[in-house]
PDB file of N, CA and C in Angstrom:
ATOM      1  N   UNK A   1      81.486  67.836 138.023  1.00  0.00           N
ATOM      2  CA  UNK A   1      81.325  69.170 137.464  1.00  0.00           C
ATOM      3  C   UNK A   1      82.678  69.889 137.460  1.00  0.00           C
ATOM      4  N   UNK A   2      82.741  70.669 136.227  1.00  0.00           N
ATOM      5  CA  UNK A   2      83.933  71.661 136.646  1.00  0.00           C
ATOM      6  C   UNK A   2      84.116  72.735 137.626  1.00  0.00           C
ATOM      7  N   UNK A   3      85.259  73.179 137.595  1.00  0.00           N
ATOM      8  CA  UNK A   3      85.209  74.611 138.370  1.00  0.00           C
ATOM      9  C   UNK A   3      84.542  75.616 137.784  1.00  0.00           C
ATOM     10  N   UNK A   4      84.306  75.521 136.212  1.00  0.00           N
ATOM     11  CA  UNK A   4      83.543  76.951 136.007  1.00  0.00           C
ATOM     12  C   UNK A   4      81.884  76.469 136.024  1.00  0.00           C
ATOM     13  N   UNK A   5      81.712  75.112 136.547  1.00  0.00           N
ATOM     14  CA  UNK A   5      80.116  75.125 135.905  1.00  0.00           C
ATOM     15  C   UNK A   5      80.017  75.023 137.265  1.00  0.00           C
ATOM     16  N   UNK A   6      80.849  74.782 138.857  1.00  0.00           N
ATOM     17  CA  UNK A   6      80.263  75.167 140.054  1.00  0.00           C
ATOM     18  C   UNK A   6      80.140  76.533 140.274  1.00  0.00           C
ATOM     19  N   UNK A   7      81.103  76.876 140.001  1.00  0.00           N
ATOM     20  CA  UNK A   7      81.355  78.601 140.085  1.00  0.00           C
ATOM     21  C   UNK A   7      80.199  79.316 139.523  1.00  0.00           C
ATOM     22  N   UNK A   8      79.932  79.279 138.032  1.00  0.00           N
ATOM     23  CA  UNK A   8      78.701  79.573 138.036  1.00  0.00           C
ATOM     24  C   UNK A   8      77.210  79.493 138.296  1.00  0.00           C
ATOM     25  N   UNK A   9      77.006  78.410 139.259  1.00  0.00           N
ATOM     26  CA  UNK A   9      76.124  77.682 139.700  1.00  0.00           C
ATOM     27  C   UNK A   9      76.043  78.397 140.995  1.00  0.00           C
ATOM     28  N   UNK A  10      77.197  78.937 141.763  1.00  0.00           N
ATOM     29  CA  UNK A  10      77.261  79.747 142.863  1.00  0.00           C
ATOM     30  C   UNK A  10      77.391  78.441 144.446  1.00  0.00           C
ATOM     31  N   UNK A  11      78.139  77.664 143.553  1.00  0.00           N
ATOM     32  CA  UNK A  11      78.184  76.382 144.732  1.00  0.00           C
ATOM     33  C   UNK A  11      79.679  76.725 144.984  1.00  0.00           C
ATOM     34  N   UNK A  12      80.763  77.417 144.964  1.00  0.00           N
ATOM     35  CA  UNK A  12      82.130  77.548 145.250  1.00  0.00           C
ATOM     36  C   UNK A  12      82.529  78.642 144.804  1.00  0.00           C
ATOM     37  N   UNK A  13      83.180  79.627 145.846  1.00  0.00           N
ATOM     38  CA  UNK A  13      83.972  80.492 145.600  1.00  0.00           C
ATOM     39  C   UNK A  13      85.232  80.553 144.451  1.00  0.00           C
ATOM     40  N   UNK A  14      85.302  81.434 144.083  1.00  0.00           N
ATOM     41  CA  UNK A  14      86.591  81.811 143.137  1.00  0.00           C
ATOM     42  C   UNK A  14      87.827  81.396 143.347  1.00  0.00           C
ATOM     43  N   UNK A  15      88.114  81.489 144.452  1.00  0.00           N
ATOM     44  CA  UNK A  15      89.127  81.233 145.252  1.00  0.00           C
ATOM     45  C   UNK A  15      89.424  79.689 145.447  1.00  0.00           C
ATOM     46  N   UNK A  16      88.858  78.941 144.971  1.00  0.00           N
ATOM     47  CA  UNK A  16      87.755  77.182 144.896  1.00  0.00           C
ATOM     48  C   UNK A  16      88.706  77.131 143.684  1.00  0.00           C
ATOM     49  N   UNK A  17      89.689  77.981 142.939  1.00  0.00           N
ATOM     50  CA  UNK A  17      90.385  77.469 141.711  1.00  0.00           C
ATOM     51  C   UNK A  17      91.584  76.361 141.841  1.00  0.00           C
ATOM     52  N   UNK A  18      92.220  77.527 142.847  1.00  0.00           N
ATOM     53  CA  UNK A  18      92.986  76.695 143.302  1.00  0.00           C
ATOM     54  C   UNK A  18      93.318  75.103 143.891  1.00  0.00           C
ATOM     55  N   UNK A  19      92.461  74.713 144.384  1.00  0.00           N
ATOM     56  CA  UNK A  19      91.879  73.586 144.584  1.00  0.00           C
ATOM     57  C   UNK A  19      91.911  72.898 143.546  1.00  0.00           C
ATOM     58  N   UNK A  20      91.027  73.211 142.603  1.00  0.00           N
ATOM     59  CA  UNK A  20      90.987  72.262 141.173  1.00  0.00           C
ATOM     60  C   UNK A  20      92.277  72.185 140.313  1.00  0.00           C
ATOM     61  N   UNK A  21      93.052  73.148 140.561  1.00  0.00           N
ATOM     62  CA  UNK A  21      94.231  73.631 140.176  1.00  0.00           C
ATOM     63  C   UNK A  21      95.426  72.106 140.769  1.00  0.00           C
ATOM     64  N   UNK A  22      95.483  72.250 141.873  1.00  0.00           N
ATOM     65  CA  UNK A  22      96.217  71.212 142.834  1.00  0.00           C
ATOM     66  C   UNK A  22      95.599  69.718 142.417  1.00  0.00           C
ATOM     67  N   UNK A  23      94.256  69.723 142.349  1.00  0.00           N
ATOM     68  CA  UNK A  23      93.857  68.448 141.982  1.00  0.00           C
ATOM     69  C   UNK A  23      94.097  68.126 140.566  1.00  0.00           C
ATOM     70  N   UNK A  24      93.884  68.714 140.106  1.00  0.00           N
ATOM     71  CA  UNK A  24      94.865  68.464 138.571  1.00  0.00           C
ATOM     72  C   UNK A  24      96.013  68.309 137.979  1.00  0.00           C
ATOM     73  N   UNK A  25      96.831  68.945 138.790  1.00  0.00           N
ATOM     74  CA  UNK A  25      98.352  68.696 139.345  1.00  0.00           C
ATOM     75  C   UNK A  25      98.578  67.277 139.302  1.00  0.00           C
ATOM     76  N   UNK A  26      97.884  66.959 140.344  1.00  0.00           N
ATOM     77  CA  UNK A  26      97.890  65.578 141.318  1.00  0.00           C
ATOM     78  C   UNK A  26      97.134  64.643 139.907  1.00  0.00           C
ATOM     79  N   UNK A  27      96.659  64.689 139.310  1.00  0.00           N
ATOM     80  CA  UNK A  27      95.346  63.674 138.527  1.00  0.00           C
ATOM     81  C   UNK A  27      96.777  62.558 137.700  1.00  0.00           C
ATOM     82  N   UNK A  28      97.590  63.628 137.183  1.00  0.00           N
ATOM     83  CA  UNK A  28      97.994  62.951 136.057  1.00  0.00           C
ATOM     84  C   UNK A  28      97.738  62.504 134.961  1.00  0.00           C
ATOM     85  N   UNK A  29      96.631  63.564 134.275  1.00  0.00           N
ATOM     86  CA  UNK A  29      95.790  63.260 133.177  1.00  0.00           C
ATOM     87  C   UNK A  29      96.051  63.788 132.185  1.00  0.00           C
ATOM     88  N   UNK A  30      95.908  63.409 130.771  1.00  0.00           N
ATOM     89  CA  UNK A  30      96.751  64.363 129.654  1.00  0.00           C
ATOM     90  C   UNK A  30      95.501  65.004 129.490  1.00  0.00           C
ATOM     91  N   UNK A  31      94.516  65.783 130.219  1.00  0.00           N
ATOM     92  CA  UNK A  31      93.707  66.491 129.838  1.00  0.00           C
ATOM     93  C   UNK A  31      94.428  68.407 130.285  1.00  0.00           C
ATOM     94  N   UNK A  32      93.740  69.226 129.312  1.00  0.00           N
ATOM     95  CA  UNK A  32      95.016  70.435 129.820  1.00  0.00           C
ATOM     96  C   UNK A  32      94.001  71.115 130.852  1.00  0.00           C
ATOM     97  N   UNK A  33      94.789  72.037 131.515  1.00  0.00           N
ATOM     98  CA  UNK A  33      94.515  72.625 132.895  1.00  0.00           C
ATOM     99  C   UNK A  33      92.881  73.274 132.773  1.00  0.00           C
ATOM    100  N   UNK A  34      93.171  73.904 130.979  1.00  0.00           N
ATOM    101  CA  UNK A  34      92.354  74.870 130.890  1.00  0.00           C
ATOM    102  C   UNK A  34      90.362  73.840 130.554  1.00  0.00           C
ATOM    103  N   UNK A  35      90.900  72.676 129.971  1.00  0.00           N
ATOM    104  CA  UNK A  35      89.775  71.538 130.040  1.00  0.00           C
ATOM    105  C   UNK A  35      89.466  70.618 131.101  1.00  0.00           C
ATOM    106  N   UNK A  36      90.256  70.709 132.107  1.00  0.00           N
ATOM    107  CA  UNK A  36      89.754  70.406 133.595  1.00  0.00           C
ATOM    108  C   UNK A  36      88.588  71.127 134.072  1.00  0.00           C
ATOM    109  N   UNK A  37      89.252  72.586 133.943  1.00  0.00           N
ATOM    110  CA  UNK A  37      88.614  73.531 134.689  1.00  0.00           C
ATOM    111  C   UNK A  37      87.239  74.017 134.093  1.00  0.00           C
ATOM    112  N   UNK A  38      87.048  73.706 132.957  1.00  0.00           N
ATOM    113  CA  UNK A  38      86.072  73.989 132.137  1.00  0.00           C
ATOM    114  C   UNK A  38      85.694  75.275 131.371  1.00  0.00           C
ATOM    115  N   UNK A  39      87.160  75.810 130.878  1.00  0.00           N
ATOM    116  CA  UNK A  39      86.937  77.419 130.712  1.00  0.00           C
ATOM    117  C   UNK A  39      87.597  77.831 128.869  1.00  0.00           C
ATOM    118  N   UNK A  40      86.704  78.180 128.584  1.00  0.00           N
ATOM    119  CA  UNK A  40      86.572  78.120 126.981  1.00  0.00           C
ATOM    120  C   UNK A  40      88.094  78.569 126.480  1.00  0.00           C
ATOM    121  N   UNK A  41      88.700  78.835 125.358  1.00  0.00           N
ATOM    122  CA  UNK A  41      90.078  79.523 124.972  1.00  0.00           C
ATOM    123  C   UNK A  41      89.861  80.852 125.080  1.00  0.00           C
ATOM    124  N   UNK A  42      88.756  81.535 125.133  1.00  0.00           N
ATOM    125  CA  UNK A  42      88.940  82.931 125.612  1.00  0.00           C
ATOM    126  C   UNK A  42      88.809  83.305 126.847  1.00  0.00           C
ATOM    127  N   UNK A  43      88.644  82.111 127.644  1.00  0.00           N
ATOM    128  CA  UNK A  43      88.612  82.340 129.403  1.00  0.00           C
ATOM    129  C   UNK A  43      89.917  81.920 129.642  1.00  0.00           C
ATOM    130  N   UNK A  44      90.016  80.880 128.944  1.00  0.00           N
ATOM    131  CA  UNK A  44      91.827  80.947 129.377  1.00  0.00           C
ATOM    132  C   UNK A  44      92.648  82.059 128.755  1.00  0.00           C
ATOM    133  N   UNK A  45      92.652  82.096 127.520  1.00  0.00           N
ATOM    134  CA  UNK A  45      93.655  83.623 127.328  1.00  0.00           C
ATOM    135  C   UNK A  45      93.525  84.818 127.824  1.00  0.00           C
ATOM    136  N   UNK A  46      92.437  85.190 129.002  1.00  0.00           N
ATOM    137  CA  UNK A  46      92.166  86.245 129.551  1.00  0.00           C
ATOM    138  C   UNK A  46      92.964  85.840 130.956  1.00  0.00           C
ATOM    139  N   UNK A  47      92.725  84.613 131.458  1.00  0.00           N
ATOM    140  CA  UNK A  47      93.570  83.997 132.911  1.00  0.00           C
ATOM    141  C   UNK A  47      95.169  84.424 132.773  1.00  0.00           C
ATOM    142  N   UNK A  48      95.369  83.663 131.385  1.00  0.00           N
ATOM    143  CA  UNK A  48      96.899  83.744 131.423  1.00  0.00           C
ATOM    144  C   UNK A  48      97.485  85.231 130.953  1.00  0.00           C
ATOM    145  N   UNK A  49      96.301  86.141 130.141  1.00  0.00           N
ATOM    146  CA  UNK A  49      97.463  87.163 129.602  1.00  0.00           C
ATOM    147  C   UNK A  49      97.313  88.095 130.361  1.00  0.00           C
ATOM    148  N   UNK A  50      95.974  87.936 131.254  1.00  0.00           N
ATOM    149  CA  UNK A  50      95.563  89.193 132.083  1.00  0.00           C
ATOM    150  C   UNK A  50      96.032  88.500 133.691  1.00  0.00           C
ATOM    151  N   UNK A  51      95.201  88.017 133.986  1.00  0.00           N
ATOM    152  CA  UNK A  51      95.054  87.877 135.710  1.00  0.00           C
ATOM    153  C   UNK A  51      93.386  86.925 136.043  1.00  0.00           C
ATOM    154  N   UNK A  52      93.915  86.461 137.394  1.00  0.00           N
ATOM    155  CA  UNK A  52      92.605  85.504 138.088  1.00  0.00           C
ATOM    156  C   UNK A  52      92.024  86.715 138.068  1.00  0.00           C
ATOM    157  N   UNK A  53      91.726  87.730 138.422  1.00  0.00           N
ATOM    158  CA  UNK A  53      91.051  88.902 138.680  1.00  0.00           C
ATOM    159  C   UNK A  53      90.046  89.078 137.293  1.00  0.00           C
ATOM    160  N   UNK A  54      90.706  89.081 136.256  1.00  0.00           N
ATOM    161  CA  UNK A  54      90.318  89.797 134.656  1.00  0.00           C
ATOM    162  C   UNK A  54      89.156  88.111 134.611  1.00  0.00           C
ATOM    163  N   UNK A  55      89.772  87.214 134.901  1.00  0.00           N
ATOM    164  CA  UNK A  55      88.878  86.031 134.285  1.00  0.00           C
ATOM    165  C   UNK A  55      87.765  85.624 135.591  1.00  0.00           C
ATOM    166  N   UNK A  56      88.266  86.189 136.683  1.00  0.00           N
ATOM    167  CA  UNK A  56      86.998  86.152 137.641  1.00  0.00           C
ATOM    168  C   UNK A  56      85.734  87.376 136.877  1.00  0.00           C
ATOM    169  N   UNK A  57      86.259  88.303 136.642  1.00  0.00           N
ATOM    170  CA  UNK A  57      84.852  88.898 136.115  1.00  0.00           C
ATOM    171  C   UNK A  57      84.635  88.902 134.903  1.00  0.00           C
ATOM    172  N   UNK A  58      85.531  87.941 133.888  1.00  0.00           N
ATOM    173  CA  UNK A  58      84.487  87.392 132.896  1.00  0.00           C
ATOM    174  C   UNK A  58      83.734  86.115 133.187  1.00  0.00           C
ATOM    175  N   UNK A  59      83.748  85.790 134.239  1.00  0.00           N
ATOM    176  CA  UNK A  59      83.063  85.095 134.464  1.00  0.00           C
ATOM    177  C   UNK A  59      81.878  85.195 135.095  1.00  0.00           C
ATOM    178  N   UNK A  60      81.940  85.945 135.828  1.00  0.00           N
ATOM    179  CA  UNK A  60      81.088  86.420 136.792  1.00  0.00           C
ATOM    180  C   UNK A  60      79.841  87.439 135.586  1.00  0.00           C
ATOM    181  N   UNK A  61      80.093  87.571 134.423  1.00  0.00           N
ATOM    182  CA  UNK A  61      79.049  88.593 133.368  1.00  0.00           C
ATOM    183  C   UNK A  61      78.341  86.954 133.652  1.00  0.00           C
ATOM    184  N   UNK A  62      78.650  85.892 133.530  1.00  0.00           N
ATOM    185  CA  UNK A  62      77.607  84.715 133.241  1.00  0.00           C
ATOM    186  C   UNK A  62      76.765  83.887 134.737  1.00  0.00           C
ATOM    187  N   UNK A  63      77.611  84.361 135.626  1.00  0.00           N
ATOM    188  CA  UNK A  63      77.245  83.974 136.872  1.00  0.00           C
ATOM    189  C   UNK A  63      75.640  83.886 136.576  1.00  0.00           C
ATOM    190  N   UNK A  64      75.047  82.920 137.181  1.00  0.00           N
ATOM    191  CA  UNK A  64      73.480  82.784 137.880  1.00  0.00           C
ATOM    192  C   UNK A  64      72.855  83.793 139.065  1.00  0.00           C
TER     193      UNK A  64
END
């Protein structure tokens, strides 16, 4: 599972990014950060232009 389909599942904290972050680092996969993590192009352009903060609570409108 990704980080956004645990996250919204309520099985891992936010803070749980980082992690997937490092493990992806580490993978060596030509897959990009933002398709690891499982977070659409408007969850990533909110991560990168805003803040973890701005894309934690768009995420959190979908939370379970």
């Amino acid at each position: 599972m990704t980080f956004k389909e645990r996250y919204l599942a309520g099985e891992i904290e936010f803070e749980a990014i980082d992690d997937f972050i490092e493990e992806w680092n580490n993978s060596g996969t030509a897959e990009t950060l933002a398709r690891f993590l499982g977070l659409s192009g408007e969850e990533e352009d909110v991560w990168i232009e805003e803040s973890d903060e701005a894309l934690k609570e768009l995420l959190d409108r979908n939370k379970k």
